[in-house]
Protein backbone atom coordinates (compact mmCIF):
# COMPACT_ATOMS: atom_id res chain seq x y z
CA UNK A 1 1.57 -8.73 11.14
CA UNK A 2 -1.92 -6.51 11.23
CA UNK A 3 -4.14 -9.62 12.95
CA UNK A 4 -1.86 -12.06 12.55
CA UNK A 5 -1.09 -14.96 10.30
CA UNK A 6 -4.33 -15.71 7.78
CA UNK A 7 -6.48 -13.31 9.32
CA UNK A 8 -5.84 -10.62 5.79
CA UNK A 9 -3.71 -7.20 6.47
CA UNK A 10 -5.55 -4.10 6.65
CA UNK A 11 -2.79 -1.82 6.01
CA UNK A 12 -1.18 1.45 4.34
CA UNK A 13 2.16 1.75 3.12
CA UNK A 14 3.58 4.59 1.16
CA UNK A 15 7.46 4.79 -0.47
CA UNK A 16 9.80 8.03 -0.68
CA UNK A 17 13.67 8.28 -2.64
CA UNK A 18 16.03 7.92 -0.23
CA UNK A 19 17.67 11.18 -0.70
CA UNK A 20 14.57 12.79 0.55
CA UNK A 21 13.39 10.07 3.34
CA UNK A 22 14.94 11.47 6.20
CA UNK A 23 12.95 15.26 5.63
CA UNK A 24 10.04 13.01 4.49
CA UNK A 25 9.75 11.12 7.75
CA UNK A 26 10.30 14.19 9.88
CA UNK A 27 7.32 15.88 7.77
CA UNK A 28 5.26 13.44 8.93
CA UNK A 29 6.08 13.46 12.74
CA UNK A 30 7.74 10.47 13.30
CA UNK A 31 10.59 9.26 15.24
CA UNK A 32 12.73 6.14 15.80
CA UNK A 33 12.04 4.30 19.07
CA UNK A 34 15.07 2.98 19.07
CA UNK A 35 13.38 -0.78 18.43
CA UNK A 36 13.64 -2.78 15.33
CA UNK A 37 11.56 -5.65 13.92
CA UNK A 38 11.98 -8.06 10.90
CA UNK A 39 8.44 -7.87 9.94
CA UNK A 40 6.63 -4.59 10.29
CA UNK A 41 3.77 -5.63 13.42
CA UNK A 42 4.28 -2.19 14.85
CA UNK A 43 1.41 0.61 14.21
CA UNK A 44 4.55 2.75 12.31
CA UNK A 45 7.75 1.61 11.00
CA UNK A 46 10.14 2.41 7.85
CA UNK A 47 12.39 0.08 5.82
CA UNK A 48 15.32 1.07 3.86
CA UNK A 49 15.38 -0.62 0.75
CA UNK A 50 18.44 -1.26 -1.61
CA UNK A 51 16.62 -0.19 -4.23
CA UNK A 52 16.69 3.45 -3.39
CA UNK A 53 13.60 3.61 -1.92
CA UNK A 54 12.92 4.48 1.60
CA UNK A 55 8.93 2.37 3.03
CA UNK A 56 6.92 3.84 5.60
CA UNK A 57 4.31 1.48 6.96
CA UNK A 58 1.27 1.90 8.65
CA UNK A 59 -0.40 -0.84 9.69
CA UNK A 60 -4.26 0.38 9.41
CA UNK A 61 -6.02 1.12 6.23
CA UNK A 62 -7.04 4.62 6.08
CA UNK A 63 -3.39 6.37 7.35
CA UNK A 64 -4.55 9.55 9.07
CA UNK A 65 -1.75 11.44 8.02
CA UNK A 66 -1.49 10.08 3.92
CA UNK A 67 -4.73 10.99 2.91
CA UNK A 68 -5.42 12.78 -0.63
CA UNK A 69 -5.14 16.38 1.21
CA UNK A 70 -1.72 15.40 2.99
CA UNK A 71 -0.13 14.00 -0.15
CA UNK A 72 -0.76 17.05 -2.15
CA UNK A 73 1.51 18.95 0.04
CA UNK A 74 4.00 16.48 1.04
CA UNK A 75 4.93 15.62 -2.80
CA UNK A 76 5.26 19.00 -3.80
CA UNK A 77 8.92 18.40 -4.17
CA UNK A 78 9.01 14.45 -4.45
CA UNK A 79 7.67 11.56 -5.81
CA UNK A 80 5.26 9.47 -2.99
CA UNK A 81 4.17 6.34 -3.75
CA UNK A 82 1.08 4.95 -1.61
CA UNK A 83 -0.69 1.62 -1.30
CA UNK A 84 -3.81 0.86 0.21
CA UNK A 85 -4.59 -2.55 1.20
CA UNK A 86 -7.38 -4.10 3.03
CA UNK A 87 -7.40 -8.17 2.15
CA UNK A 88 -10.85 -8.95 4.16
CA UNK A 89 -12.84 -6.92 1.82
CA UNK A 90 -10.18 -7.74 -1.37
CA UNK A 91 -9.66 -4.11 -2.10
CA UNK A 92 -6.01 -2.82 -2.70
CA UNK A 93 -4.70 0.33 -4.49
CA UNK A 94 -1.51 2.16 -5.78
CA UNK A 95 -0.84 5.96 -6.58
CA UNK A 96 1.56 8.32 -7.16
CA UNK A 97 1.66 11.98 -6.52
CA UNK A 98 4.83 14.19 -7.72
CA UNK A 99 4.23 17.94 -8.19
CA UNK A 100 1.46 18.28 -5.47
CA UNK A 101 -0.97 15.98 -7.89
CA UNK A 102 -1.69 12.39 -8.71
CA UNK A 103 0.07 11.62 -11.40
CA UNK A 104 -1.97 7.74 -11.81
CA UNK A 105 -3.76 6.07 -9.71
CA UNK A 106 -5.14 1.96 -10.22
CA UNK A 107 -7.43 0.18 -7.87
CA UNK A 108 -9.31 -2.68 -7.48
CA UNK A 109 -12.34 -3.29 -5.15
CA UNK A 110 -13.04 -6.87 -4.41
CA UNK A 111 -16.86 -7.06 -3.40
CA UNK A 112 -17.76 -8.16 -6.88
CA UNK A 113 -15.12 -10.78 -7.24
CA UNK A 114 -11.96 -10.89 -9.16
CA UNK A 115 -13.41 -7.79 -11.93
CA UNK A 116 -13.24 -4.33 -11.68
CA UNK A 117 -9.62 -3.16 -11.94
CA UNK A 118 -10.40 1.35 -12.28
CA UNK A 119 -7.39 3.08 -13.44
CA UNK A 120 -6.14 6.66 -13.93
CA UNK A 121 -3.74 9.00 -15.13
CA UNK A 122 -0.43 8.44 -17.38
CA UNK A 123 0.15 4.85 -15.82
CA UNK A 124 3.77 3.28 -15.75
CA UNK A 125 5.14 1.07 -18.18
CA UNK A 126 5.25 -2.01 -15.99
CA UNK A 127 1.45 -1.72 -15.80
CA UNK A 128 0.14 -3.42 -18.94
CA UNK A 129 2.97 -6.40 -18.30
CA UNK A 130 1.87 -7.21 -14.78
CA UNK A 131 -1.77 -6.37 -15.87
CA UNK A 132 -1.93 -9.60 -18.55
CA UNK A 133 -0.21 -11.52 -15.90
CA UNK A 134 -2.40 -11.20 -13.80
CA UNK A 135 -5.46 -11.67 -16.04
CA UNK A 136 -3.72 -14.75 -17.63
CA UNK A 137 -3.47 -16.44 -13.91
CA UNK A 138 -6.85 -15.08 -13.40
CA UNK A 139 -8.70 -16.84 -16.22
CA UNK A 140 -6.20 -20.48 -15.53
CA UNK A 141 -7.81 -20.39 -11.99
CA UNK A 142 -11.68 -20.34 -13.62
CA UNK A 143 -11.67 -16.52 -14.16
CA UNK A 144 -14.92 -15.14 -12.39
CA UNK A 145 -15.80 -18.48 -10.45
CA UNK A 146 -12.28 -19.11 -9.14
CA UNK A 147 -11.79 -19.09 -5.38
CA UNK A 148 -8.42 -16.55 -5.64
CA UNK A 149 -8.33 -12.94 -7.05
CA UNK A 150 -5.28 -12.77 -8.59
CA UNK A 151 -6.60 -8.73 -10.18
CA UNK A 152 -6.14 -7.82 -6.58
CA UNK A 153 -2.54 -8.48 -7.34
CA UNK A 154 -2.17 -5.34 -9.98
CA UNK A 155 -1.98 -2.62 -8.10
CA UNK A 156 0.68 -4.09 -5.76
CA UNK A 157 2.41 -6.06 -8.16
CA UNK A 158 3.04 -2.51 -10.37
CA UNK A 159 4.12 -0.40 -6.96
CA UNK A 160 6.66 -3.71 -6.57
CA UNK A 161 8.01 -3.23 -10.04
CA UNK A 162 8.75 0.24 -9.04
CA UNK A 163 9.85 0.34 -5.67
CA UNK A 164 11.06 -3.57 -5.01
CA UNK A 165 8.72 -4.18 -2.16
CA UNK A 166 5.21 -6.13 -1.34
CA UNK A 167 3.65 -6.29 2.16
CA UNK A 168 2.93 -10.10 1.87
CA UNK A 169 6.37 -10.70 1.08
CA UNK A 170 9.85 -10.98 2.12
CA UNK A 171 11.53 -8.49 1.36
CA UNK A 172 15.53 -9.12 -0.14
CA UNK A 173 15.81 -5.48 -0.67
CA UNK A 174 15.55 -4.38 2.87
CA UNK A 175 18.54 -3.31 4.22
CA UNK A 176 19.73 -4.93 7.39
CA UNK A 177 17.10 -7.09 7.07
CA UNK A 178 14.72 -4.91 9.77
CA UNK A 179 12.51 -1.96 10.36
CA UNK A 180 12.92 0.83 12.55
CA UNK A 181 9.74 1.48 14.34
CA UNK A 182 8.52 4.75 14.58
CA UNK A 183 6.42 6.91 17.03
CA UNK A 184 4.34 9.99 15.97
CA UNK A 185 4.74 13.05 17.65
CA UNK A 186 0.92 14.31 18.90
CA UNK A 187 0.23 17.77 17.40
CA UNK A 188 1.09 20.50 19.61
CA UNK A 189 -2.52 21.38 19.95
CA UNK A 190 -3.09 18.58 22.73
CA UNK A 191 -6.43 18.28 25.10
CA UNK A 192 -4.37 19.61 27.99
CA UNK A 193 -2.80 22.91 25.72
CA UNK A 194 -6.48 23.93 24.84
CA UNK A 195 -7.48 23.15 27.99
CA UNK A 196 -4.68 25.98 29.52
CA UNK A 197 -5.75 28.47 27.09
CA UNK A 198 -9.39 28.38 27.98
């Protein structure tokens, strides 16, 4: 994975229904290589999960392609479900956009420890569950003195509940038990296109 084992993942992954995964995925540019992988090391690759949900992973922070701009448009007609995670800073997040807007939103930036959990929006029911879970574990461990940071947990542990998949785990939902990596296709507007026109 992104650095290798212990060195933190600095990743974005975002989660589409099935039904609409295939249009998704094209939406985005991407196409199968034709290679698979167990665990998702590739820049781009997509899982299908058993749970109905379709994973696209990419395995730097700040996705070019799923930022706040891009998600407005692509869930217009479906729900997209995005997590941010970058574990050498201890800052993760989970959204989700349906309608063209962000329907709620929780995040957690690590610099100050394990505090600081901001949250928006009409949040889903599995959030106040995993929330005291969390916060319970937290406080066992020495709450604000202990060495772990178990509130960087929530926002992943909530997009779990809802989709059935974590990037630190393994995954039982995954079907076939691999992903298909993916290549983007470059915008048509390439250096040697503009170059011609000049």
């Amino acid at each position: 994975m992104d650095g290798g084992p212990g060195m933190g993942f600095s990743i974005s992954w975002c989660a589409v229904r099935e039904e609409g995964a295939d249009q998704f995925v094209r939406k985005l540019g991407l196409l199968p290589t034709g290679e698979t992988e167990e665990f998702p090391e590739s820049l781009i690759s997509t899982g299908k999960l058993d749970t109905g949900w379709r994973v696209i992973w990419h395995n730097k922070y700040d996705c070019p392609y799923l930022r706040p701009e891009d998600l407005a448009d692509l869930s217009s007609e479906r729900e997209v479900l995005l997590c941010l995670v970058e574990e050498h800073v201890m800052a993760s997040s989970s959204q989700l956009w349906t309608g063209g807007k962000r329907k709620w939103w929780i995040s957690h930036e690590g610099e100050n420890g394990p505090k600081g959990l901001s949250v928006d929006g009409d949040l889903p029911t599995e959030f106040p569950a995993v929330r005291k879970e969390m916060e319970e574990l937290q406080l066992a461990e020495g709450g604000d003195d202990a060495g772990v940071d178990y509130i960087f947990e929530i926002p992943l542990k909530v997009a779990q509940s809802l989709v059935g998949f974590k990037h630190d785990e393994n995954c039982a939902h995954l079907i076939g038990g691999h992903f298909v990596v993916m290549s983007r296709v470059t915008p048509k507007t390439s250096i040697l296109s503009r170059l011609l026109r000049r």
